[in-house]
C-alpha atoms as a PDB file:
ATOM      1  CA  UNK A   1     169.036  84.601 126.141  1.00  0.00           C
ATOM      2  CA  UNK A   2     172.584  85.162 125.274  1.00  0.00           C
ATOM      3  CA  UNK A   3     172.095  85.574 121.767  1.00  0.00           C
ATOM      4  CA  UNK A   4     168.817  87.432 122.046  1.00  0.00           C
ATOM      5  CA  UNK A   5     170.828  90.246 123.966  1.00  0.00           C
ATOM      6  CA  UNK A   6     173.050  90.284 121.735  1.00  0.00           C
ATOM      7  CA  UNK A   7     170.883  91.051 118.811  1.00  0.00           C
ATOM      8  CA  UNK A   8     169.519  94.057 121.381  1.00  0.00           C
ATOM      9  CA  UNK A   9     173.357  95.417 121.872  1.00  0.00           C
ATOM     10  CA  UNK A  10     173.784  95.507 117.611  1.00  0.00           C
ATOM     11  CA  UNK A  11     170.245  97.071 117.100  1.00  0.00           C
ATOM     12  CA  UNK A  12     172.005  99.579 120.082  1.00  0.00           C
ATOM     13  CA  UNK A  13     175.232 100.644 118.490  1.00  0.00           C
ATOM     14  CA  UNK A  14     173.260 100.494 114.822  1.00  0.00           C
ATOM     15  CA  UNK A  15     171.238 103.389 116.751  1.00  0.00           C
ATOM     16  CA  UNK A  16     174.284 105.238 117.953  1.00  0.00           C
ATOM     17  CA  UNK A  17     176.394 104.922 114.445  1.00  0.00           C
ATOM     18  CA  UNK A  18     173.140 106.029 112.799  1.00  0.00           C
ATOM     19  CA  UNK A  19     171.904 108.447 115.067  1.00  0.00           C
ATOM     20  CA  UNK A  20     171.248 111.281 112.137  1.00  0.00           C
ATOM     21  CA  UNK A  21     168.790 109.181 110.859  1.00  0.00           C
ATOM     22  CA  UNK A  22     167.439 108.055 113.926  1.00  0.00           C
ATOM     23  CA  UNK A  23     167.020 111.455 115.661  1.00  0.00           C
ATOM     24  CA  UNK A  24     165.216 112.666 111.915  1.00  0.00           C
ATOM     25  CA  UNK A  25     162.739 109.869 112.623  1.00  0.00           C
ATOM     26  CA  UNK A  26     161.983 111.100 116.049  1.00  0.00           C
ATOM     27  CA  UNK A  27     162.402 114.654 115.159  1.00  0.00           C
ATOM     28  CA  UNK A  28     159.158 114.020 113.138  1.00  0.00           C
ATOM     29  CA  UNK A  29     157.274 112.757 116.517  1.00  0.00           C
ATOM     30  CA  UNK A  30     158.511 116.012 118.058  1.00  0.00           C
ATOM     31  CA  UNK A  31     157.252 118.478 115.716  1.00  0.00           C
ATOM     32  CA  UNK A  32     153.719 117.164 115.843  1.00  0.00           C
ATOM     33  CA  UNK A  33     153.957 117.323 119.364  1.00  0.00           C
ATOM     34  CA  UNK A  34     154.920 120.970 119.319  1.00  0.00           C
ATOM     35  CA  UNK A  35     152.177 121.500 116.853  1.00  0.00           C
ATOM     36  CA  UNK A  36     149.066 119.496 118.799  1.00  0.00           C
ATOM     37  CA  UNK A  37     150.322 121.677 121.507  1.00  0.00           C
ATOM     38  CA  UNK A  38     150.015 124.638 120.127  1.00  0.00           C
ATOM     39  CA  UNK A  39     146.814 124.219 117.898  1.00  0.00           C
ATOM     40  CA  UNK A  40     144.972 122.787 121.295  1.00  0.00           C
ATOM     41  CA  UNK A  41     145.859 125.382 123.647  1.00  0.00           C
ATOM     42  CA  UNK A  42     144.045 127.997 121.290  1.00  0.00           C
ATOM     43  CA  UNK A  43     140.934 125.303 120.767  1.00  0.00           C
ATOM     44  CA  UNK A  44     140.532 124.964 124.670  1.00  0.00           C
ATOM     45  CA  UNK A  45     141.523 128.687 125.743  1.00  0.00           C
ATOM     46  CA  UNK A  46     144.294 127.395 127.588  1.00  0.00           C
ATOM     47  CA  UNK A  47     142.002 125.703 130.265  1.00  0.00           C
ATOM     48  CA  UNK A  48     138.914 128.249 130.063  1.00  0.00           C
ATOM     49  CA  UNK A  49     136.982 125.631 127.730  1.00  0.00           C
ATOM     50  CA  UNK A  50     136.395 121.892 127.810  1.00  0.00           C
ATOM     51  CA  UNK A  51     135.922 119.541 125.436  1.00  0.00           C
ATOM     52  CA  UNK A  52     134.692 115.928 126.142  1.00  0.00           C
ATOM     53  CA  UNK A  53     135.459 116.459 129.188  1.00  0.00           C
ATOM     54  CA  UNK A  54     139.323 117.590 128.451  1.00  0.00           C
ATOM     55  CA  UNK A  55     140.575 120.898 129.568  1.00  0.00           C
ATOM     56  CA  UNK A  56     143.869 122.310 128.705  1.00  0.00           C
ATOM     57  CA  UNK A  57     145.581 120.965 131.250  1.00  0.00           C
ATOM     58  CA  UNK A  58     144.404 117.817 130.990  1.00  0.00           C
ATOM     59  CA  UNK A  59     145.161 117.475 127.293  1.00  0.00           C
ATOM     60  CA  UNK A  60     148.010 118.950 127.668  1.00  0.00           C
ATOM     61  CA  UNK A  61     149.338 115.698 129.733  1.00  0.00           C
ATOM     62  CA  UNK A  62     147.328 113.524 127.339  1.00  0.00           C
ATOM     63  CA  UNK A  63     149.530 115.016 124.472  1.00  0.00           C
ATOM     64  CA  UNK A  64     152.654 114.174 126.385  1.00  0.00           C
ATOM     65  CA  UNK A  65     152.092 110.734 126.724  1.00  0.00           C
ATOM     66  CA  UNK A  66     150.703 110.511 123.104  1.00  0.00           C
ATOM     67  CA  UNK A  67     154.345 111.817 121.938  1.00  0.00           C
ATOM     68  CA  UNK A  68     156.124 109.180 124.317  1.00  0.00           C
ATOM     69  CA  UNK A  69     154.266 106.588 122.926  1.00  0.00           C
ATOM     70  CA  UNK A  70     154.310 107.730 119.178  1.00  0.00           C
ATOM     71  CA  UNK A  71     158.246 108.274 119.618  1.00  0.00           C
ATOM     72  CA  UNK A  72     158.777 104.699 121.083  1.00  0.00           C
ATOM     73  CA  UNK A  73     159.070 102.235 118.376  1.00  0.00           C
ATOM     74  CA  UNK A  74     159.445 104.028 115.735  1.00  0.00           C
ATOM     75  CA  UNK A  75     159.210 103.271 111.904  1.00  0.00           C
ATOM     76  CA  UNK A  76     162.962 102.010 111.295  1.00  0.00           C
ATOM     77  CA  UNK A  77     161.818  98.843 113.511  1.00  0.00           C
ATOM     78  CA  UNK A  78     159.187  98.460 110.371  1.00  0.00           C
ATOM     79  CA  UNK A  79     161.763  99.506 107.505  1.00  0.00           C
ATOM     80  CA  UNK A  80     164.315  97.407 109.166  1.00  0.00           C
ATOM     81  CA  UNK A  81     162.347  93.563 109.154  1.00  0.00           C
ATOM     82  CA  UNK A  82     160.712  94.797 105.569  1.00  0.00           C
ATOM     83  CA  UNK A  83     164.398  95.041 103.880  1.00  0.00           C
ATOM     84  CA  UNK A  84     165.210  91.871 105.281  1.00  0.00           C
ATOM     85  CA  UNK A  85     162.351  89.900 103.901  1.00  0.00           C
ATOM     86  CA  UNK A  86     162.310  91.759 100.455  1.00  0.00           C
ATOM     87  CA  UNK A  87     166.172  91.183  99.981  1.00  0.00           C
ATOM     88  CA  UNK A  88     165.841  87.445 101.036  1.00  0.00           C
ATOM     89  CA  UNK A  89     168.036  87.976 103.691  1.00  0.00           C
ATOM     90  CA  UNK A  90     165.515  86.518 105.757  1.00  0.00           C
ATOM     91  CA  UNK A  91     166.453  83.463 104.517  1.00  0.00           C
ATOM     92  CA  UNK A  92     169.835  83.714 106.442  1.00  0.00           C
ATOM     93  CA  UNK A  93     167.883  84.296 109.760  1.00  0.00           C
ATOM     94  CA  UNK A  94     166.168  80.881 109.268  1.00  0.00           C
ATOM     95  CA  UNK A  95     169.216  78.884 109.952  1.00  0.00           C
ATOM     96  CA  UNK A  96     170.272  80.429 112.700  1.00  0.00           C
ATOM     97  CA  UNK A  97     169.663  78.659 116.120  1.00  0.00           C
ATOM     98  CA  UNK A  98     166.898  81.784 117.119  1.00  0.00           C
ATOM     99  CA  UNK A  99     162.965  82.238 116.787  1.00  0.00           C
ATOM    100  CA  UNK A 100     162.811  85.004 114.141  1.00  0.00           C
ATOM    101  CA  UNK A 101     160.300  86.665 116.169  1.00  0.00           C
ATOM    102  CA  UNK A 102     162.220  87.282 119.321  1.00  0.00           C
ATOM    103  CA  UNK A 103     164.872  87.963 117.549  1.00  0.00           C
ATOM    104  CA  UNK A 104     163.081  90.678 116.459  1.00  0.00           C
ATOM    105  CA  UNK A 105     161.180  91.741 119.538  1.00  0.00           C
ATOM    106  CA  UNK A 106     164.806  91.640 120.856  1.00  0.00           C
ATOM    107  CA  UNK A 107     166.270  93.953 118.136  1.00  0.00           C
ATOM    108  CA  UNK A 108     163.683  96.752 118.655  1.00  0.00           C
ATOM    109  CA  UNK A 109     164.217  96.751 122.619  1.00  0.00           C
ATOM    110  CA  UNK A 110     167.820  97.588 121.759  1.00  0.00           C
ATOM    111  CA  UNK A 111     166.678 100.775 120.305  1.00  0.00           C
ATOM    112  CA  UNK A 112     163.976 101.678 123.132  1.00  0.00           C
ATOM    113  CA  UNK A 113     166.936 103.060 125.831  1.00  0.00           C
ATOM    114  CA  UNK A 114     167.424 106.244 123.024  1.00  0.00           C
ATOM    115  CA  UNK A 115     164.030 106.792 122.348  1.00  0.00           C
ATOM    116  CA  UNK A 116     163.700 106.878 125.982  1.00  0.00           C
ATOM    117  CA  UNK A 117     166.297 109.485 126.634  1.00  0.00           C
ATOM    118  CA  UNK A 118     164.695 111.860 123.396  1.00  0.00           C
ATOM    119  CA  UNK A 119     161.419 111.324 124.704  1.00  0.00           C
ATOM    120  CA  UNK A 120     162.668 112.909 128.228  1.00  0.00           C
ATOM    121  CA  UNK A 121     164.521 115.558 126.769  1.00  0.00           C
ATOM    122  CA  UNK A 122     161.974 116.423 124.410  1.00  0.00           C
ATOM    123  CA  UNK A 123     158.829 116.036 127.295  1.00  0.00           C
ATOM    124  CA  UNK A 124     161.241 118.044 129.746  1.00  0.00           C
ATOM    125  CA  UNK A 125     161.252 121.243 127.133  1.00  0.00           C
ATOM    126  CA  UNK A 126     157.821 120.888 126.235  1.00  0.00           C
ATOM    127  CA  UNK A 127     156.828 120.910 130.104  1.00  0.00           C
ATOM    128  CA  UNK A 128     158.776 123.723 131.091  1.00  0.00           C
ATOM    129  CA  UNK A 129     157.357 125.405 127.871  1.00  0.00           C
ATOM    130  CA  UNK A 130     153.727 124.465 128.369  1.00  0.00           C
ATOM    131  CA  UNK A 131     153.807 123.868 132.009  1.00  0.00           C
ATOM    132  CA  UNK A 132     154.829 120.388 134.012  1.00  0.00           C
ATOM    133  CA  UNK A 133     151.527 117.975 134.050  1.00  0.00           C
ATOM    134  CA  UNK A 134     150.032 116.712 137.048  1.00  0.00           C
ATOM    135  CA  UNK A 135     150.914 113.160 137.922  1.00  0.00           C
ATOM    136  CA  UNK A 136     148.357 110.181 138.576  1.00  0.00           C
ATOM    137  CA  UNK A 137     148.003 109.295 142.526  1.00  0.00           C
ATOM    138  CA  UNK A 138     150.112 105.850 143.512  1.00  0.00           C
ATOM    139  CA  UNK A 139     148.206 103.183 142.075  1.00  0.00           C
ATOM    140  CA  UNK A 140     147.277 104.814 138.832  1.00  0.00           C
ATOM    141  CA  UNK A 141     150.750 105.663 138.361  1.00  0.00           C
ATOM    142  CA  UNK A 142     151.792 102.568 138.278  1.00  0.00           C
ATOM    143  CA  UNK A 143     149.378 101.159 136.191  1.00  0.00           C
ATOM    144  CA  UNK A 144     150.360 104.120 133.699  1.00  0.00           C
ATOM    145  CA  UNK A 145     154.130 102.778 134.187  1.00  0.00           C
ATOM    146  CA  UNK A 146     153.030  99.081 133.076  1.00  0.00           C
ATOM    147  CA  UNK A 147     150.968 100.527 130.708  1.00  0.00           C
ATOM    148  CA  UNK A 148     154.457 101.931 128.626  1.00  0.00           C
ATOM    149  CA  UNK A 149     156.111  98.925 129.104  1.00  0.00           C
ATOM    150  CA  UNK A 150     153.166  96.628 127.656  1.00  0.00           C
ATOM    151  CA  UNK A 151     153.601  99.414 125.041  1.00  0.00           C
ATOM    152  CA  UNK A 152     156.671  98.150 123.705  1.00  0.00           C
ATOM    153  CA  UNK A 153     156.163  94.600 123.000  1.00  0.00           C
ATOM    154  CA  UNK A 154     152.746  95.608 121.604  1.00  0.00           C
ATOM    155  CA  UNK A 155     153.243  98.003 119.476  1.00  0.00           C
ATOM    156  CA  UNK A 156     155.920  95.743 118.462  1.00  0.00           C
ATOM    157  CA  UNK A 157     153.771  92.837 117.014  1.00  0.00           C
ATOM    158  CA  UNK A 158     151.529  95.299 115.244  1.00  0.00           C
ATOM    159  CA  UNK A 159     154.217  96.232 113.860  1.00  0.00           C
ATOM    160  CA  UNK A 160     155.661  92.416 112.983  1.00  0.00           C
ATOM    161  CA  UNK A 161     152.191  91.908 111.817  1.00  0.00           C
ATOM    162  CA  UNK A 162     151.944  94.216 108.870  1.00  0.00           C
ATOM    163  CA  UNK A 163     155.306  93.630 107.690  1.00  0.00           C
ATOM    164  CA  UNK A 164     154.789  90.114 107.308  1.00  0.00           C
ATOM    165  CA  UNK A 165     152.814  91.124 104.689  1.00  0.00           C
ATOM    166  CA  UNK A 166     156.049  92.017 102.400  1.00  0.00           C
ATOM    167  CA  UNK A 167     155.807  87.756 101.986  1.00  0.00           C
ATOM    168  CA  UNK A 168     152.354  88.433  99.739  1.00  0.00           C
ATOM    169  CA  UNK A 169     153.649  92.072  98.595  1.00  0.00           C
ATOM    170  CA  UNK A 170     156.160  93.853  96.319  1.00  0.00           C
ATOM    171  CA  UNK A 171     156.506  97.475  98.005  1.00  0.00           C
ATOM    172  CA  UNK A 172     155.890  97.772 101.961  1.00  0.00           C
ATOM    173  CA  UNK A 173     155.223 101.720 101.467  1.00  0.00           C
ATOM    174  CA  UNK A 174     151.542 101.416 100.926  1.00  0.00           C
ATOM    175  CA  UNK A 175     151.560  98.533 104.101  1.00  0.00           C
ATOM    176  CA  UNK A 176     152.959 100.620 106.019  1.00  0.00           C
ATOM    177  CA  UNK A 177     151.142 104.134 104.966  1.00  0.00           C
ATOM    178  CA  UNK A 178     147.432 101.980 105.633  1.00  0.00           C
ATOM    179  CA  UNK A 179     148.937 100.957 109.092  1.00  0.00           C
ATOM    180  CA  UNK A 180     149.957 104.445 110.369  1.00  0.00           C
ATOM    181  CA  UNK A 181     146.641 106.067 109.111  1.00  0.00           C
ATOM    182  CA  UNK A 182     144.573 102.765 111.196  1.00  0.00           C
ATOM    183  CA  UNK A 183     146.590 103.170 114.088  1.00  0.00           C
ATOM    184  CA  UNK A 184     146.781 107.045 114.006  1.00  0.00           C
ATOM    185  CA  UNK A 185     142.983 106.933 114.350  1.00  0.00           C
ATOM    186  CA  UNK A 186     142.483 104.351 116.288  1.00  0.00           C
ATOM    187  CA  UNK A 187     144.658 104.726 118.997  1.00  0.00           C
ATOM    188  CA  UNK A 188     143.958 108.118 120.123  1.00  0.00           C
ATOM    189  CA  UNK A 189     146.782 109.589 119.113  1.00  0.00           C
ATOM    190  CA  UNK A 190     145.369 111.779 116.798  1.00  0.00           C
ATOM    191  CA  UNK A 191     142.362 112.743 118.982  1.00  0.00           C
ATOM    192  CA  UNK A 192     141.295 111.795 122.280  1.00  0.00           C
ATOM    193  CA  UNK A 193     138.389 108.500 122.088  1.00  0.00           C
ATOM    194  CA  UNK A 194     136.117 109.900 123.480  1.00  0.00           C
ATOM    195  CA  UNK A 195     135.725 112.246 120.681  1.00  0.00           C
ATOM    196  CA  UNK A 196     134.458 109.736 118.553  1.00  0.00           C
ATOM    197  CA  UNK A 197     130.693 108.498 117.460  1.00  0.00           C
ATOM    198  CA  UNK A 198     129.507 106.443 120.486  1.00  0.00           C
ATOM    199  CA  UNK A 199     129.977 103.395 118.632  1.00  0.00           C
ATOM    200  CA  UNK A 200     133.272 103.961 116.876  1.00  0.00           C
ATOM    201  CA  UNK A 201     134.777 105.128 120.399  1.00  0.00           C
ATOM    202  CA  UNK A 202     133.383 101.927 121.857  1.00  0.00           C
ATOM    203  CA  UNK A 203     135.258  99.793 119.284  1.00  0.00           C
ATOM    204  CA  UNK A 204     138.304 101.376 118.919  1.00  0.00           C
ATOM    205  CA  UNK A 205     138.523 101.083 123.281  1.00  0.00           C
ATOM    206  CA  UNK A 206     138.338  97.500 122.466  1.00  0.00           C
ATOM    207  CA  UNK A 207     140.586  97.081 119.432  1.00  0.00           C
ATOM    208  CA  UNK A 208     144.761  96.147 120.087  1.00  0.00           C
ATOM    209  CA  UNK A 209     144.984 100.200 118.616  1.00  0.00           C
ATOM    210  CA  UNK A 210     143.706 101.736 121.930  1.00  0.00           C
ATOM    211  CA  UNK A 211     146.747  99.984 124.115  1.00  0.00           C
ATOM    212  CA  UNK A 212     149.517 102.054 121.892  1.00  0.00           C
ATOM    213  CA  UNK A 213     148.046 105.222 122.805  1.00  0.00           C
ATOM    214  CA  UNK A 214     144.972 106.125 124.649  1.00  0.00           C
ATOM    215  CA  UNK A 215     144.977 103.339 127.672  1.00  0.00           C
ATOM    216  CA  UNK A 216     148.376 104.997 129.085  1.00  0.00           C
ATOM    217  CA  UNK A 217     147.086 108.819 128.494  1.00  0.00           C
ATOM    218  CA  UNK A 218     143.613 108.028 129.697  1.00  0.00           C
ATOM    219  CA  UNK A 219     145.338 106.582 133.161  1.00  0.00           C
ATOM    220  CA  UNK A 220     148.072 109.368 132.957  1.00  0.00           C
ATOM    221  CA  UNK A 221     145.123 112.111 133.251  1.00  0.00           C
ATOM    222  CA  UNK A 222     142.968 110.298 135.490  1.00  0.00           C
ATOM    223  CA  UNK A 223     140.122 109.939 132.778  1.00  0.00           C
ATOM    224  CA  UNK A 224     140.709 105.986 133.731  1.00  0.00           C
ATOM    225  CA  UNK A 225     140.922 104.795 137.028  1.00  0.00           C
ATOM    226  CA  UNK A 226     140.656 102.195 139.551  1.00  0.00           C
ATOM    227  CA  UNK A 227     138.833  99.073 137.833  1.00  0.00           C
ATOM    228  CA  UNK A 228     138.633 100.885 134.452  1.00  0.00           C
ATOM    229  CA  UNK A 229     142.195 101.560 134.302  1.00  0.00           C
ATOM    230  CA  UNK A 230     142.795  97.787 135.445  1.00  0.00           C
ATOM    231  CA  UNK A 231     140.674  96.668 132.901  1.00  0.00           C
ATOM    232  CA  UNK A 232     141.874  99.008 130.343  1.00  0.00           C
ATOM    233  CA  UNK A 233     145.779  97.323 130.911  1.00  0.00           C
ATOM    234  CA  UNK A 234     144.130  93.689 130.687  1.00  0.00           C
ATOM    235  CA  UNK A 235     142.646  94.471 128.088  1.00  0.00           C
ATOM    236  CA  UNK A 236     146.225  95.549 126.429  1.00  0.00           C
ATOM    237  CA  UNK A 237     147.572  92.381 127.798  1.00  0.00           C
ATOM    238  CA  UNK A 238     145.391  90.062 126.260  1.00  0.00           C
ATOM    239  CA  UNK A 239     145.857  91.427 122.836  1.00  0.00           C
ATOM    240  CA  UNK A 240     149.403  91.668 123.207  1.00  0.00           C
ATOM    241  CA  UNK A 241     149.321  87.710 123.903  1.00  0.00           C
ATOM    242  CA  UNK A 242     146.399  86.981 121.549  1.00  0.00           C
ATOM    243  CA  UNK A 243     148.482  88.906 118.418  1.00  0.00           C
ATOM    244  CA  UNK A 244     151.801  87.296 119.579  1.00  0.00           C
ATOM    245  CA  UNK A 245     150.520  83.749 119.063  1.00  0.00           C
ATOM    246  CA  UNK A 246     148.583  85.012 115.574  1.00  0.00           C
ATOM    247  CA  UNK A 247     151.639  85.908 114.584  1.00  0.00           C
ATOM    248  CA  UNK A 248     153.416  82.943 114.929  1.00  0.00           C
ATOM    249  CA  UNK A 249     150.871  81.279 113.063  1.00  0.00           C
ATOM    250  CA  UNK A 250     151.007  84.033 110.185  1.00  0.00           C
ATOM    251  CA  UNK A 251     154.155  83.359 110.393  1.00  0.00           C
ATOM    252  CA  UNK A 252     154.172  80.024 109.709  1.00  0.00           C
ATOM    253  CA  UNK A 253     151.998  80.441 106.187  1.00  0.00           C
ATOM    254  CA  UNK A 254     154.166  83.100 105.153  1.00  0.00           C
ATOM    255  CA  UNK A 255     157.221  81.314 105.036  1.00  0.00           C
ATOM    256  CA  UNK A 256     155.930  79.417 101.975  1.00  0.00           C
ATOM    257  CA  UNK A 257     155.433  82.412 100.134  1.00  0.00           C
ATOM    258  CA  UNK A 258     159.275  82.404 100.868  1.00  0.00           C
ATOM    259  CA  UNK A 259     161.439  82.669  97.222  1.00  0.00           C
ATOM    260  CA  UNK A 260     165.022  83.326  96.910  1.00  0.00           C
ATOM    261  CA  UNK A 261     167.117  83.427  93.761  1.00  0.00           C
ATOM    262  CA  UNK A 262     163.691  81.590  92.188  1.00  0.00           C
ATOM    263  CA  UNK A 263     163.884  78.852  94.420  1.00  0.00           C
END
């Protein structure tokens, strides 16, 4: 574990000396919160309509979380492993005496203590501008707060997923553009699930997509509780394990697309 934490404490101070470039990334996150914000408080007449069975306040809080988890992991996790397998540098993590992947998984945790602290800061404004959100009762809350932390490892190996696929590409822009728009839909974070076509909101509920997004707002807002907000987190557990072992094993057949210096 030594040398895992120590890949977290350079992924850390990487964060800190770069922290222009980081804060831009998040920056990003922000704005579209502001703007959701502001475009659905005119759509629900702050709280005198409802829409699939959201009111203002309630997506108000939905949009909160749907920042948090939007700002967590962000894209220099993706941009970061993509270099490093396009350069061939990747070669030089293979003979070190670590799994690649959790060195990895290790590398974006060291970033997820300043996302934390913008997402705060950020959520704190917004709340004081908007109003504060109502919080879940005991239980619920603490299935939201598992929720976020299965967040991080999950969105994670989505993540380690699609860049993998810089072993079969040339350019990770268009990888990474497709993945954003998928998961941008299918997660909820551009609208609420239950907004969707019966079917489509059925399958997306189901899909890896729904645990970076809507499982923690749903439980945050109390659309999801008891069982269904138990299920809803086992349900984000079992992909998280089921992708972490498929991506071992994409792993594996991507190495032998492997070729450095034409070797």
């Amino acid at each position: 574990m030594r040398a895992y934490r120590a890949y977290a404490r350079a992924t850390a101070l990487s964060a800190l000396a770069y922290r222009g470039n980081f804060l831009l990334s998040i920056g990003g996150t922000a704005f579209q919160l502001v703007a959701m914000l502001a475009v659905w408080r005119v759509l629900l007449g702050g709280g005198a309509t409802q829409v699939g069975g959201f009111d203002w306040p309630h997506m108000r809080s939905y949009l909160l979380v749907a920042f948090a988890s939007g700002a967590l992991v962000g894209s220099f996790v993706d941009f970061r492993m993509s270099h490093r397998i396009r350069s061939g540098l990747v070669a030089l993590d293979l003979v070190k005496p670590v799994d690649f992947q959790r060195a990895r998984l290790w590398e974006t945790i060291g970033g997820v203590w300043i996302e934390v602290a913008v997402i705060v800061l950020v959520g704190g404004v917004a709340a004081l501008v908007s109003g504060p959100p109502d919080l879940p009762a005991g239980p619920e809350l603490a299935l939201f707060g598992l929720s976020m932390v299965l967040l991080v490892p999950l969105k994670f190996v989505v993540s380690y997923v699609s860049t993998l696929a810089c072993f079969w590409t040339e350019n990770f822009i268009g990888v990474l553009w497709a993945r954003q728009a998928l998961t941008g839909l299918l997660s909820g974070a551009l609208v609420p699930l239950a907004f969707f076509p019966g079917w489509l909101a059925t399958a997306a509920e189901w899909s890896p997509f729904a645990g970076l997004t809507s499982t923690p707002a749903l439980i945050f807002v109390g659309q999801a509780t008891g069982r269904h907000a138990l299920l809803l987190v086992a349900v984000q557990l079992g992909w998280l394990a089921l992708l972490w072992f498929a991506a071992r094993a994409l792993f594996g057949r991507a190495l032998r697309r492997l070729t450095v210096h034409g070797g």
